[in-house]
PDB file of N, CA and C in Angstrom:
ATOM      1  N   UNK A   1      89.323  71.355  91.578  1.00  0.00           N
ATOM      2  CA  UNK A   1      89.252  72.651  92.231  1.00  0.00           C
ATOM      3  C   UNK A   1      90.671  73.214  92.375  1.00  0.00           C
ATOM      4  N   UNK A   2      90.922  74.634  91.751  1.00  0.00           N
ATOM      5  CA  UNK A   2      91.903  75.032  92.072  1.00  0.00           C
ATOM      6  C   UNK A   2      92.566  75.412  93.564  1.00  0.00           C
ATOM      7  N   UNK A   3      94.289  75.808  93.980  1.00  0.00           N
ATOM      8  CA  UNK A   3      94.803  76.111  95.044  1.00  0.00           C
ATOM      9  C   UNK A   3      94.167  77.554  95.398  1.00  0.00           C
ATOM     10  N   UNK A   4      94.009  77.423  96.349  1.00  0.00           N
ATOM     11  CA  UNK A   4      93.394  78.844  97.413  1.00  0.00           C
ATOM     12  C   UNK A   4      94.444  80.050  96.638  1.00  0.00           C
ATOM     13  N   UNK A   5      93.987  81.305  96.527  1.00  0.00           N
ATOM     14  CA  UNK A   5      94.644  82.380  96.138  1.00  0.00           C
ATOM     15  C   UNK A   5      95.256  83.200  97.860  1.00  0.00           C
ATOM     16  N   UNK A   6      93.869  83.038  98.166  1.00  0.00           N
ATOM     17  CA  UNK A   6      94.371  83.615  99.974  1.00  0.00           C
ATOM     18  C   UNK A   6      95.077  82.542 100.855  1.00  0.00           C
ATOM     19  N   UNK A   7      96.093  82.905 101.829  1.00  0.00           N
ATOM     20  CA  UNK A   7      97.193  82.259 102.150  1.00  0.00           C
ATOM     21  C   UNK A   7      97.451  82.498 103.551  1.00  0.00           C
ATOM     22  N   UNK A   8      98.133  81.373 104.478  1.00  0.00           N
ATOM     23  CA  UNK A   8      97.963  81.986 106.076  1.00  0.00           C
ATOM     24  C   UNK A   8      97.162  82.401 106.859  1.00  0.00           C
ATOM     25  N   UNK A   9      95.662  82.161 106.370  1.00  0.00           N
ATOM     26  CA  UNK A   9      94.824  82.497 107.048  1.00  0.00           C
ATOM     27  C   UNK A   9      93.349  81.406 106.900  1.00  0.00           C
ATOM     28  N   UNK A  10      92.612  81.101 107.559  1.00  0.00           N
ATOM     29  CA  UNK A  10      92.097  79.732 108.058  1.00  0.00           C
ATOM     30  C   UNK A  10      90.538  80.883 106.798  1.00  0.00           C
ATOM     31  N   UNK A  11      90.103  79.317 105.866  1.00  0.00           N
ATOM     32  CA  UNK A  11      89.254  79.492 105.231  1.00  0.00           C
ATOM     33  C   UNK A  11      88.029  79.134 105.788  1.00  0.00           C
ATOM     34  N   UNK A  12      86.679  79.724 105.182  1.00  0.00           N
ATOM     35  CA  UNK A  12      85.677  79.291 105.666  1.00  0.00           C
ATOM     36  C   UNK A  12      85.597  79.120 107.132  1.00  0.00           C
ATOM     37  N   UNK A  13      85.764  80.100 107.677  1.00  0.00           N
ATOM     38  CA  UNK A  13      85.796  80.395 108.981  1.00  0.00           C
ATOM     39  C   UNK A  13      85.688  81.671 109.511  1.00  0.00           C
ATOM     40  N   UNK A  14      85.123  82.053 110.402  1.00  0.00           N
ATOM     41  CA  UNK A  14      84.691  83.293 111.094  1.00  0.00           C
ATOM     42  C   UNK A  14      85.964  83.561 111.719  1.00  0.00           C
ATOM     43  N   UNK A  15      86.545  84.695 111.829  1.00  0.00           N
ATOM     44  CA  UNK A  15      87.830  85.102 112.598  1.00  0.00           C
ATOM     45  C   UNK A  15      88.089  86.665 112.877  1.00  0.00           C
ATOM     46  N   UNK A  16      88.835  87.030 113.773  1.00  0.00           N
ATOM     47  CA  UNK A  16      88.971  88.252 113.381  1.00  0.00           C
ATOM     48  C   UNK A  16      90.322  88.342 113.042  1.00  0.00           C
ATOM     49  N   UNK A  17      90.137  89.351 112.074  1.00  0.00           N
ATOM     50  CA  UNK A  17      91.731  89.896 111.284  1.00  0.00           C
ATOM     51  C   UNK A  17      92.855  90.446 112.451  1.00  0.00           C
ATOM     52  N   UNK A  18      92.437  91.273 113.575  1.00  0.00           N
ATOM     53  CA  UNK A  18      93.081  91.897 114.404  1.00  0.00           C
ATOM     54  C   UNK A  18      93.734  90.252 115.494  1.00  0.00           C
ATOM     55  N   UNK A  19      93.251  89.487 115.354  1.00  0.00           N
ATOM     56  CA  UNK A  19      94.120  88.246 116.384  1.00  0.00           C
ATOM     57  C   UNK A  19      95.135  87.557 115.291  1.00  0.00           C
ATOM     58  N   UNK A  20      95.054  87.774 113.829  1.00  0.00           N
ATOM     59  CA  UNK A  20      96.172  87.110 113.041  1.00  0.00           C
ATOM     60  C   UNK A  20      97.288  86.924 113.177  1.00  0.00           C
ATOM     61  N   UNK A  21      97.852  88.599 113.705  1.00  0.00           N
ATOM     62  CA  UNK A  21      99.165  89.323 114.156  1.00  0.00           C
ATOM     63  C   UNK A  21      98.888  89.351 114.893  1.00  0.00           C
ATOM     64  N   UNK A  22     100.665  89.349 115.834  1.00  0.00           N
ATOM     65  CA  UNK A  22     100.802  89.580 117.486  1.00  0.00           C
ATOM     66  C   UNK A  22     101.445  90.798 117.755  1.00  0.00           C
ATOM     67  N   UNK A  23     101.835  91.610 118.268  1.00  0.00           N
ATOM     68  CA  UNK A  23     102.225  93.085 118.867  1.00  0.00           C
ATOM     69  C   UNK A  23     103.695  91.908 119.085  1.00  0.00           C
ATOM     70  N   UNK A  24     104.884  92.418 118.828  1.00  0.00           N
ATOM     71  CA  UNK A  24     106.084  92.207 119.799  1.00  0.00           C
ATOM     72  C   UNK A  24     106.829  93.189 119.896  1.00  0.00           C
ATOM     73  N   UNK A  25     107.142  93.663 121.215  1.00  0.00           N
ATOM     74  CA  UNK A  25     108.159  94.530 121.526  1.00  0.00           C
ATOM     75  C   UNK A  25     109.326  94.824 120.272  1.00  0.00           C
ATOM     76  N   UNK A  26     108.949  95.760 120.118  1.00  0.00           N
ATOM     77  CA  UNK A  26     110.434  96.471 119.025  1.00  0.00           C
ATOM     78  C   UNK A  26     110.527  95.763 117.794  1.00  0.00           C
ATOM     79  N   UNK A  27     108.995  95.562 116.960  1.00  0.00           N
ATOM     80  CA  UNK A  27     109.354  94.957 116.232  1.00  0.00           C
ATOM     81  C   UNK A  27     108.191  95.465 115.451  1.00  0.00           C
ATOM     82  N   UNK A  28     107.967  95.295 114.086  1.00  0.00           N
ATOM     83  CA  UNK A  28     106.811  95.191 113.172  1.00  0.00           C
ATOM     84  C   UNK A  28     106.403  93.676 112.796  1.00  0.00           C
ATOM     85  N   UNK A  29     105.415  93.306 112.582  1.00  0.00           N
ATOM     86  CA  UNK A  29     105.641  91.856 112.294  1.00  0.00           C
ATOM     87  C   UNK A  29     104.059  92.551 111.114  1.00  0.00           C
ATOM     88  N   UNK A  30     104.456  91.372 110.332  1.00  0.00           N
ATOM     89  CA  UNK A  30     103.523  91.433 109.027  1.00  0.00           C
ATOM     90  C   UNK A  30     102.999  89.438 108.951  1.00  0.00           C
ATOM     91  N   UNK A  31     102.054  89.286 108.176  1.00  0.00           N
ATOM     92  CA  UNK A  31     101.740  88.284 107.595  1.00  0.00           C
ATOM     93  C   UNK A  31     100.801  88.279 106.324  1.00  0.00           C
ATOM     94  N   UNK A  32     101.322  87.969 105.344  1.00  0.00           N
ATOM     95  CA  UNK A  32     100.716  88.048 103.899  1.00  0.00           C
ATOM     96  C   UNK A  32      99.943  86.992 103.449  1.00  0.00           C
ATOM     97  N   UNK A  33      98.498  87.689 103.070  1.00  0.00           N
ATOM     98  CA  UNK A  33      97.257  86.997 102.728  1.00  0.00           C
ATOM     99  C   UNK A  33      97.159  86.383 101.542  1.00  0.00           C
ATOM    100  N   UNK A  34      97.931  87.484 100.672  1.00  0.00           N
ATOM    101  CA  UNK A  34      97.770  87.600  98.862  1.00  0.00           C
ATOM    102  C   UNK A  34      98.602  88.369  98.341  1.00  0.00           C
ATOM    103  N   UNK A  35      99.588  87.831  97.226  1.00  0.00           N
ATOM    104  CA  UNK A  35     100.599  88.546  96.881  1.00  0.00           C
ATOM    105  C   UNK A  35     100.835  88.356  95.505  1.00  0.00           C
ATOM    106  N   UNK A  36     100.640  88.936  94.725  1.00  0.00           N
ATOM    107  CA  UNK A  36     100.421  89.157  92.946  1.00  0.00           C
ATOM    108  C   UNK A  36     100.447  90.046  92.068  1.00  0.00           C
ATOM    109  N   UNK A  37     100.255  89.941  91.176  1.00  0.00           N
ATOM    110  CA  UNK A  37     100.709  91.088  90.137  1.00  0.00           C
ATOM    111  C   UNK A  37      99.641  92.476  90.168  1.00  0.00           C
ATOM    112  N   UNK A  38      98.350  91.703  90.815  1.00  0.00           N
ATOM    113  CA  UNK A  38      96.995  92.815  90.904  1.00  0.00           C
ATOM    114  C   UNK A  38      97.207  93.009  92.350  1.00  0.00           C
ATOM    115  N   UNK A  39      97.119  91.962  93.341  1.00  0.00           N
ATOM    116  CA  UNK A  39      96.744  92.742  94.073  1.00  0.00           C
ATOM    117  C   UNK A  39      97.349  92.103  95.781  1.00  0.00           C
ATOM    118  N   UNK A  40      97.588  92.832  96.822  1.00  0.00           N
ATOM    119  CA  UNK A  40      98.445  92.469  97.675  1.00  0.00           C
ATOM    120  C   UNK A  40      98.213  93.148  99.204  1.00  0.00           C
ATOM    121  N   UNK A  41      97.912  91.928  99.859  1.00  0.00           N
ATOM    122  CA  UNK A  41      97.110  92.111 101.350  1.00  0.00           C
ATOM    123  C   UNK A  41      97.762  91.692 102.225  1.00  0.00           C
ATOM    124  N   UNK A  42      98.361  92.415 103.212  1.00  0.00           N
ATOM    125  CA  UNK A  42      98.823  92.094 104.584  1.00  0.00           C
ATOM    126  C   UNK A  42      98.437  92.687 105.835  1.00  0.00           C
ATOM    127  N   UNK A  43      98.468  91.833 106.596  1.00  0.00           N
ATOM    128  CA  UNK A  43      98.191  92.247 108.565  1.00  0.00           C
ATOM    129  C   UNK A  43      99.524  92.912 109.135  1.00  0.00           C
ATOM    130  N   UNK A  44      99.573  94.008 109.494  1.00  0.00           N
ATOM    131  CA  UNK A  44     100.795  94.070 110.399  1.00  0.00           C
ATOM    132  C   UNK A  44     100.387  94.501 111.304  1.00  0.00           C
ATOM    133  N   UNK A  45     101.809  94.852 112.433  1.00  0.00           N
ATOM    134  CA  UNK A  45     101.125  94.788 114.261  1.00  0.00           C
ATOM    135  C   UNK A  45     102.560  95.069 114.390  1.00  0.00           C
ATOM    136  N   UNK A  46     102.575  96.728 114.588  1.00  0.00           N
ATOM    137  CA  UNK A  46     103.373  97.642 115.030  1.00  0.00           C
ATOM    138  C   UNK A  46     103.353  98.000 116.212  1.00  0.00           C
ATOM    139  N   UNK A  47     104.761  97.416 116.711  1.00  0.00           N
ATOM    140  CA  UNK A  47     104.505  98.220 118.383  1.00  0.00           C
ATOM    141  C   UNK A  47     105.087  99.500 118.460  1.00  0.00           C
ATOM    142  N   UNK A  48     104.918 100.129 119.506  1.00  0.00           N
ATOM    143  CA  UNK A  48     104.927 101.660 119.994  1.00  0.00           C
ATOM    144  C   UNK A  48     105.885 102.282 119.540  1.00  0.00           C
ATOM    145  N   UNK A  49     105.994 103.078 119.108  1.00  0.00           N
ATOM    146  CA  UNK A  49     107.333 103.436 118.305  1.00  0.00           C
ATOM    147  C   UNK A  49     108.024 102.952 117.037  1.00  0.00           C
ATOM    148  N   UNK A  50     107.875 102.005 116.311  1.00  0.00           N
ATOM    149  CA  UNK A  50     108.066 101.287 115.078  1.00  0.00           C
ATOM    150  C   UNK A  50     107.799 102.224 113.804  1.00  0.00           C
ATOM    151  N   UNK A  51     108.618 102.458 112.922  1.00  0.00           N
ATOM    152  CA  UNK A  51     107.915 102.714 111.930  1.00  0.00           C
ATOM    153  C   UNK A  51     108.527 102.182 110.657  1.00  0.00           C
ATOM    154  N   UNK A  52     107.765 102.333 109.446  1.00  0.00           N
ATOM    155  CA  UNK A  52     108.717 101.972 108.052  1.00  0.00           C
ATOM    156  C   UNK A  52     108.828 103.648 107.313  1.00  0.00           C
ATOM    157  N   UNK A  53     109.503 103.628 107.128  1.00  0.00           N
ATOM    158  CA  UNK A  53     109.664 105.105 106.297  1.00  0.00           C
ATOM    159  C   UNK A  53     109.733 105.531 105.214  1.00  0.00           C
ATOM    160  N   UNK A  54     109.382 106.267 104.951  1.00  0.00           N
ATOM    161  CA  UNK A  54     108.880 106.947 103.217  1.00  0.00           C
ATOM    162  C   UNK A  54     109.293 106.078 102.431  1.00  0.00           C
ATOM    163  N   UNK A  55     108.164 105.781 101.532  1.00  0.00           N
ATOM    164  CA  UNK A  55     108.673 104.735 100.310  1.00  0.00           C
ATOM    165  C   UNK A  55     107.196 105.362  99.194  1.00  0.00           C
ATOM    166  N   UNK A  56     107.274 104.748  97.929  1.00  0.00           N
ATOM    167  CA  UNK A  56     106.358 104.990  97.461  1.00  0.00           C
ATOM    168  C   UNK A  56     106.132 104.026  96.891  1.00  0.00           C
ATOM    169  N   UNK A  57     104.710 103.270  95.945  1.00  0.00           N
ATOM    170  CA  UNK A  57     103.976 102.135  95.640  1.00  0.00           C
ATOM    171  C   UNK A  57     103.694 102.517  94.116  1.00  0.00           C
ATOM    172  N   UNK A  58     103.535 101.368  93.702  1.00  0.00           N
ATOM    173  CA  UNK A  58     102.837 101.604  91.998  1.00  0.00           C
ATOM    174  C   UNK A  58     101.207 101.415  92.074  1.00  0.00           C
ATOM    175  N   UNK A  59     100.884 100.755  93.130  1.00  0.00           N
ATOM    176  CA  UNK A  59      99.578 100.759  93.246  1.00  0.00           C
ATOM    177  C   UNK A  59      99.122 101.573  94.309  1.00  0.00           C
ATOM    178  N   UNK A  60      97.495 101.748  94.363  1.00  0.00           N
ATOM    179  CA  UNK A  60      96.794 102.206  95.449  1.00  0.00           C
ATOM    180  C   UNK A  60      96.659 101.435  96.242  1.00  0.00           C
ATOM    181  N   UNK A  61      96.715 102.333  97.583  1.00  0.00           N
ATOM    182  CA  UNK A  61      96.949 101.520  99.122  1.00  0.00           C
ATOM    183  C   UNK A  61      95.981 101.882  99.919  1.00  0.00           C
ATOM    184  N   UNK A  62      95.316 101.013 100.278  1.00  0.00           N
ATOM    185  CA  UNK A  62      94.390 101.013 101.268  1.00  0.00           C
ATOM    186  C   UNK A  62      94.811 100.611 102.565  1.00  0.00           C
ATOM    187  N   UNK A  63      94.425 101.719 103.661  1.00  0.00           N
ATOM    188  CA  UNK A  63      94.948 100.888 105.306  1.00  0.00           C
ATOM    189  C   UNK A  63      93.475 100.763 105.982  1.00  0.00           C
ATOM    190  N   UNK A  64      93.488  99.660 106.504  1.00  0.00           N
ATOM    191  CA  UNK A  64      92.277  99.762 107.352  1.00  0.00           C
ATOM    192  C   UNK A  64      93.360  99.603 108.814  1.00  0.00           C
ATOM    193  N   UNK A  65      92.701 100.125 109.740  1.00  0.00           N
ATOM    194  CA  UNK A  65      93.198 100.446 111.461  1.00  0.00           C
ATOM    195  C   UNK A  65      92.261  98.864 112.011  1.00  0.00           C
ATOM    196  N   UNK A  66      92.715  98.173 112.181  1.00  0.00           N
ATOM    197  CA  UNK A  66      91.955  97.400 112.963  1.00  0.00           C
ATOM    198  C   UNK A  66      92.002  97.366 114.589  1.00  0.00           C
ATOM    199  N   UNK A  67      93.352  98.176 114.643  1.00  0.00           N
ATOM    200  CA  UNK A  67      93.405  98.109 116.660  1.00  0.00           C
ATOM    201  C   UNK A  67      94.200  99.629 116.794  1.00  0.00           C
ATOM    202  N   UNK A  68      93.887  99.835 117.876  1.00  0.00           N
ATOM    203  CA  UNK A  68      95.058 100.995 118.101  1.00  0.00           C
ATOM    204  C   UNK A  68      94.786 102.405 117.459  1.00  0.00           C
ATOM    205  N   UNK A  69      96.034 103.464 117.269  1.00  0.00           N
ATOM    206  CA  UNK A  69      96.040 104.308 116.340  1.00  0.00           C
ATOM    207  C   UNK A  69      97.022 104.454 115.375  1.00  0.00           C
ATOM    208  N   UNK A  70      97.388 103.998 114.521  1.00  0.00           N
ATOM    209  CA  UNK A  70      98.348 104.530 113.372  1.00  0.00           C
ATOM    210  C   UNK A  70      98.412 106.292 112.961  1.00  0.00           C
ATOM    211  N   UNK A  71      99.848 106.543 112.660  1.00  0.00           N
ATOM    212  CA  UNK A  71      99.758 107.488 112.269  1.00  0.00           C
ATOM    213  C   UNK A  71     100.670 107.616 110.797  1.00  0.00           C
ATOM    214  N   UNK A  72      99.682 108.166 109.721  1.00  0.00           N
ATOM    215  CA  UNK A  72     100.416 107.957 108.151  1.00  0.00           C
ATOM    216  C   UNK A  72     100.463 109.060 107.824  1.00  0.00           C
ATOM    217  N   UNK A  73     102.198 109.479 106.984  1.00  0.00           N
ATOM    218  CA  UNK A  73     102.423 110.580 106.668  1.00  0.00           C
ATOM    219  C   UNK A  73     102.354 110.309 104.780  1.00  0.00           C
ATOM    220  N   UNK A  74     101.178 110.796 103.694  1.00  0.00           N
ATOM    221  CA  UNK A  74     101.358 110.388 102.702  1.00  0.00           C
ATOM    222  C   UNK A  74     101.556 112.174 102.050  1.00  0.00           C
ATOM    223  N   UNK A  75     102.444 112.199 101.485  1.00  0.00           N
ATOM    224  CA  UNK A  75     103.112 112.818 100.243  1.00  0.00           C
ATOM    225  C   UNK A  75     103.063 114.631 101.104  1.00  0.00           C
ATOM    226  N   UNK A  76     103.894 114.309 102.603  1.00  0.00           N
ATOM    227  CA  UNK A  76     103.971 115.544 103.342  1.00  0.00           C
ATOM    228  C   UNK A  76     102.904 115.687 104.258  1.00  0.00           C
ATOM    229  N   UNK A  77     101.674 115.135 104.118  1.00  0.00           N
ATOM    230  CA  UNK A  77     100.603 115.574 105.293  1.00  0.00           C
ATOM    231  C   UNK A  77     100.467 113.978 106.106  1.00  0.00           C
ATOM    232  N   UNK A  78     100.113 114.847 107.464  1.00  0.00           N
ATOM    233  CA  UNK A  78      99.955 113.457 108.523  1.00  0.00           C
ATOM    234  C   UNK A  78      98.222 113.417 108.882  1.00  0.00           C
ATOM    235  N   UNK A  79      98.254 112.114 109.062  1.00  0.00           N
ATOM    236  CA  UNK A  79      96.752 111.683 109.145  1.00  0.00           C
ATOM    237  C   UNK A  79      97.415 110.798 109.938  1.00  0.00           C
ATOM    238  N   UNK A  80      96.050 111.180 111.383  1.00  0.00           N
ATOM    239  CA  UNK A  80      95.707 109.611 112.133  1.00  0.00           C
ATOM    240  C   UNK A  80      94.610 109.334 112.143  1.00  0.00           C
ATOM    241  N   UNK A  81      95.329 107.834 111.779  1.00  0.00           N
ATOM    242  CA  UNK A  81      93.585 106.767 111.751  1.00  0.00           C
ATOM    243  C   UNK A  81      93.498 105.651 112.743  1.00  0.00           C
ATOM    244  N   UNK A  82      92.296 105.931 113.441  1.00  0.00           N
ATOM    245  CA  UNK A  82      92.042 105.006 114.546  1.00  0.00           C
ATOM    246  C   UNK A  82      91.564 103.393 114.301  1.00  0.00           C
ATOM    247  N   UNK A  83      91.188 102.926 114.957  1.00  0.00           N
ATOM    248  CA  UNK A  83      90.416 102.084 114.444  1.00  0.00           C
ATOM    249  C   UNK A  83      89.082 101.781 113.758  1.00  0.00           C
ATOM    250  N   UNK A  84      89.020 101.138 113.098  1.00  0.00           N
ATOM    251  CA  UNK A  84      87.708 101.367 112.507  1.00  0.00           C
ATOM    252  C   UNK A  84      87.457 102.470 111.160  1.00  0.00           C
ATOM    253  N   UNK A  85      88.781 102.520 111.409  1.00  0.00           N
ATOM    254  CA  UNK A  85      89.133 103.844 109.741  1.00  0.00           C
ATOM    255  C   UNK A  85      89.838 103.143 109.097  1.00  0.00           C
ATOM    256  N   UNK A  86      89.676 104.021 107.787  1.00  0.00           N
ATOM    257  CA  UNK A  86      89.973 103.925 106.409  1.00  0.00           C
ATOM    258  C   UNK A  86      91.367 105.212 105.708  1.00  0.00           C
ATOM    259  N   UNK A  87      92.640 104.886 105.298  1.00  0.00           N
ATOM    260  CA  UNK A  87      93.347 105.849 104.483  1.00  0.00           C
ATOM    261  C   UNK A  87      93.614 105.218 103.098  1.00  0.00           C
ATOM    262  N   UNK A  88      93.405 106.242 102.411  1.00  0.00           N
ATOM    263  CA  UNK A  88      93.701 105.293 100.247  1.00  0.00           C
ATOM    264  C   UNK A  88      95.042 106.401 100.517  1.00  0.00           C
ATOM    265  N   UNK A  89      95.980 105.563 100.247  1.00  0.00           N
ATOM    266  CA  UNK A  89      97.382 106.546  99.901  1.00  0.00           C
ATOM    267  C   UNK A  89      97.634 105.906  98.237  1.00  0.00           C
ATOM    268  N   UNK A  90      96.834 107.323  97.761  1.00  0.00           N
ATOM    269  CA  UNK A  90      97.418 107.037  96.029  1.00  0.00           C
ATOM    270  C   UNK A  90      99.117 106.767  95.632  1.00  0.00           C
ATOM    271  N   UNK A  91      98.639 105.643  94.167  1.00  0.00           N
ATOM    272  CA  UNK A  91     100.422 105.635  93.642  1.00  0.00           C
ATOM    273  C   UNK A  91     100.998 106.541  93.903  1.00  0.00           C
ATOM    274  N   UNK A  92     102.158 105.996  93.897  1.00  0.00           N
ATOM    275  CA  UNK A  92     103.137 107.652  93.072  1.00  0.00           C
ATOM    276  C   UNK A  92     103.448 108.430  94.167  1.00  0.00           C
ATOM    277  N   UNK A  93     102.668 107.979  95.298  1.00  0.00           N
ATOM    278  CA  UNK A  93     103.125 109.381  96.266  1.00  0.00           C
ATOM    279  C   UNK A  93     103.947 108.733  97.408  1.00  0.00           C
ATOM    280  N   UNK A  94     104.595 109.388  98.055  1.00  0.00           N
ATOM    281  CA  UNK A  94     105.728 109.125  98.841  1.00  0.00           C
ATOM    282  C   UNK A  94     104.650 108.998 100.299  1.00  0.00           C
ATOM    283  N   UNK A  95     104.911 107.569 101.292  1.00  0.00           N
ATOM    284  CA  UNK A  95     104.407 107.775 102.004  1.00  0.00           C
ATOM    285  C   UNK A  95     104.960 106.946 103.450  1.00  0.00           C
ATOM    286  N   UNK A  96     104.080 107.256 104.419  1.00  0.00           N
ATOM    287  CA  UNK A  96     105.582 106.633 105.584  1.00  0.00           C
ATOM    288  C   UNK A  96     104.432 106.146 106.729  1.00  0.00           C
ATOM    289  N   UNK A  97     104.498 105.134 107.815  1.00  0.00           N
ATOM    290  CA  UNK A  97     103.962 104.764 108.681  1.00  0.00           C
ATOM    291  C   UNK A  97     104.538 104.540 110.114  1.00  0.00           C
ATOM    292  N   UNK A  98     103.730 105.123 111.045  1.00  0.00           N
ATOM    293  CA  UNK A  98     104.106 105.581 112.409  1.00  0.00           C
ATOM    294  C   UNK A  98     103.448 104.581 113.655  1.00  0.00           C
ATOM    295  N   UNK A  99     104.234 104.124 114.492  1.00  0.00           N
ATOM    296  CA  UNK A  99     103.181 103.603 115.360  1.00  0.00           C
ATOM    297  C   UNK A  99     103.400 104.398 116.598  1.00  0.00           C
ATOM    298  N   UNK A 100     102.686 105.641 117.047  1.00  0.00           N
ATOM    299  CA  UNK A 100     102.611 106.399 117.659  1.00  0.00           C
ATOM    300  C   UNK A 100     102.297 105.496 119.164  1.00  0.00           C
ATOM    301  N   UNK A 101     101.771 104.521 118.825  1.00  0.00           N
ATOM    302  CA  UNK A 101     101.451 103.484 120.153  1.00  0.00           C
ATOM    303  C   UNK A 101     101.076 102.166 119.520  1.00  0.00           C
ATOM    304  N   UNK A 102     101.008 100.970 119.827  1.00  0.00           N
ATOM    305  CA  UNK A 102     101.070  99.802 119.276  1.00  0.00           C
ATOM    306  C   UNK A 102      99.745  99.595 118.676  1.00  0.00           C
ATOM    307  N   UNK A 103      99.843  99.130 117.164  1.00  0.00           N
ATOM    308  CA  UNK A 103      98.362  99.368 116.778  1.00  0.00           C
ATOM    309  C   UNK A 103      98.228  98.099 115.566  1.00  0.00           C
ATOM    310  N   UNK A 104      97.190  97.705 114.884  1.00  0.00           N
ATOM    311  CA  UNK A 104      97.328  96.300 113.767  1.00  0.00           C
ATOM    312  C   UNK A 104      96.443  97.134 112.767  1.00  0.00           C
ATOM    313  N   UNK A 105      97.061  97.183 111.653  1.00  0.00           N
ATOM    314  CA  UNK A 105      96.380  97.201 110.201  1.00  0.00           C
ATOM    315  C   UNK A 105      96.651  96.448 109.383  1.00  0.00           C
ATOM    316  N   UNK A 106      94.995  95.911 108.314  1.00  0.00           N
ATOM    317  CA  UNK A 106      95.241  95.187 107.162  1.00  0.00           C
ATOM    318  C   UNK A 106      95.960  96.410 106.146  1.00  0.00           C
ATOM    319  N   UNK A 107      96.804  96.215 105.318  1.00  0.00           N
ATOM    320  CA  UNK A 107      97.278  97.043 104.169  1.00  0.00           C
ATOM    321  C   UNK A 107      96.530  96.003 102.650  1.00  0.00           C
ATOM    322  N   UNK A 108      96.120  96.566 101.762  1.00  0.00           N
ATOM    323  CA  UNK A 108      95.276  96.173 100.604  1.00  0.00           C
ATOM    324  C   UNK A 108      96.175  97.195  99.700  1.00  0.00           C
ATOM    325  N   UNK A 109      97.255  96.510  98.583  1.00  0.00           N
ATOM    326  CA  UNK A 109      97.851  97.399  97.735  1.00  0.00           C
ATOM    327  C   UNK A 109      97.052  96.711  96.036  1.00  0.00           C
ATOM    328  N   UNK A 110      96.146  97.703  95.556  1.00  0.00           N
ATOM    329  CA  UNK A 110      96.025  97.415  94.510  1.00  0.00           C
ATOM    330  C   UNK A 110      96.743  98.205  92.874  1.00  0.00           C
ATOM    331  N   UNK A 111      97.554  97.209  92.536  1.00  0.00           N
ATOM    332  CA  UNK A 111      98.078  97.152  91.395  1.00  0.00           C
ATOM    333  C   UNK A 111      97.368  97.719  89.469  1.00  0.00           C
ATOM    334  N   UNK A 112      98.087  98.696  88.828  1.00  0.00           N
ATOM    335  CA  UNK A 112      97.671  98.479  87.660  1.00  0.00           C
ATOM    336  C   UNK A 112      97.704  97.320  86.582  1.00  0.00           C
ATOM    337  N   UNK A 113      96.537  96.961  86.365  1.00  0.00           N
ATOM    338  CA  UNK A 113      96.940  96.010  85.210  1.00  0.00           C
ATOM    339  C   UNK A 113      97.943  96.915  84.008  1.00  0.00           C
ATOM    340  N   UNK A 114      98.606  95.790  83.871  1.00  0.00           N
ATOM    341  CA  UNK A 114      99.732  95.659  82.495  1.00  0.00           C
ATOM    342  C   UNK A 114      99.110  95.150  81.268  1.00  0.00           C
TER     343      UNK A 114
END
C-alpha cells in the first residue's frame, strides 16, 4: 500500500476542519494537507486584522469560510464570505485576503496539468 497523499491531518476519522488551525493573536497560521503539481490544500486561521496581499495563482482557487468572515478582494472587487460559503478566484487574476475579524478557511488551489 502506498504513502498517504493527504498530510497533517488524522485519517479515517471524523473531524472537523475548523479545530485543525488555531486563531493566534497577530498572526496567520496555515497547515498543509496536499501539496503538488495538481493540486494544493490548506487550513488557515487569520486573526483580526491579518492579511496576505495581492498575489496571483496559476491555478483555480477555491476558499471555503469555515469560521468567521473573510473578506477577498479578487482582480479589484471585494466579496465577503461567511461561513459556510464558497469563493473560486480564477488563475491569472490578482487577488488579496482580509481578516476583517478572526476567521478559518480551507484554500483548495487547483493546478493545470502540463
Amino acid at each position: 500500500m502506498g504513502e498517504a497523499i493527504l498530510k497533517n491531518i488524522a485519517l479515517e476519522e471524523v473531524l472537523s476542519l475548523s479545530d485543525q488551525v488555531r486563531i493566534m493573536p497577530g498572526q496567520i497560521v496555515s497547515k498543509t494537507l496536499v501539496q503538488n503539481r495538481q493540486v494544493s490544500i490548506t487550513l488557515f486561521a487569520f486573526a483580526g486584522g491579518e492579511e496576505i496581499s495581492s498575489h496571483e495563482s496559476d491555478g483555480d482557487a477555491m476558499v471555503c469560510v469555515l469560521e468567521g468572515t473573510g473578506k477577498f478582494t479578487v482582480d479589484g472587487t471585494d466579496f465577503t464570505v461567511n461561513a459556510g460559503e464558497t469563493l473560486i478566484m480564477p488563475a491569472g487574476k490578482p487577488h488579496a485576503v482580509y481578516g476583517q475579524e478572526a476567521f478559518k478557511m480551507m484554500l483548495t488551489v487547483v493546478f493545470p496539468l502540463s
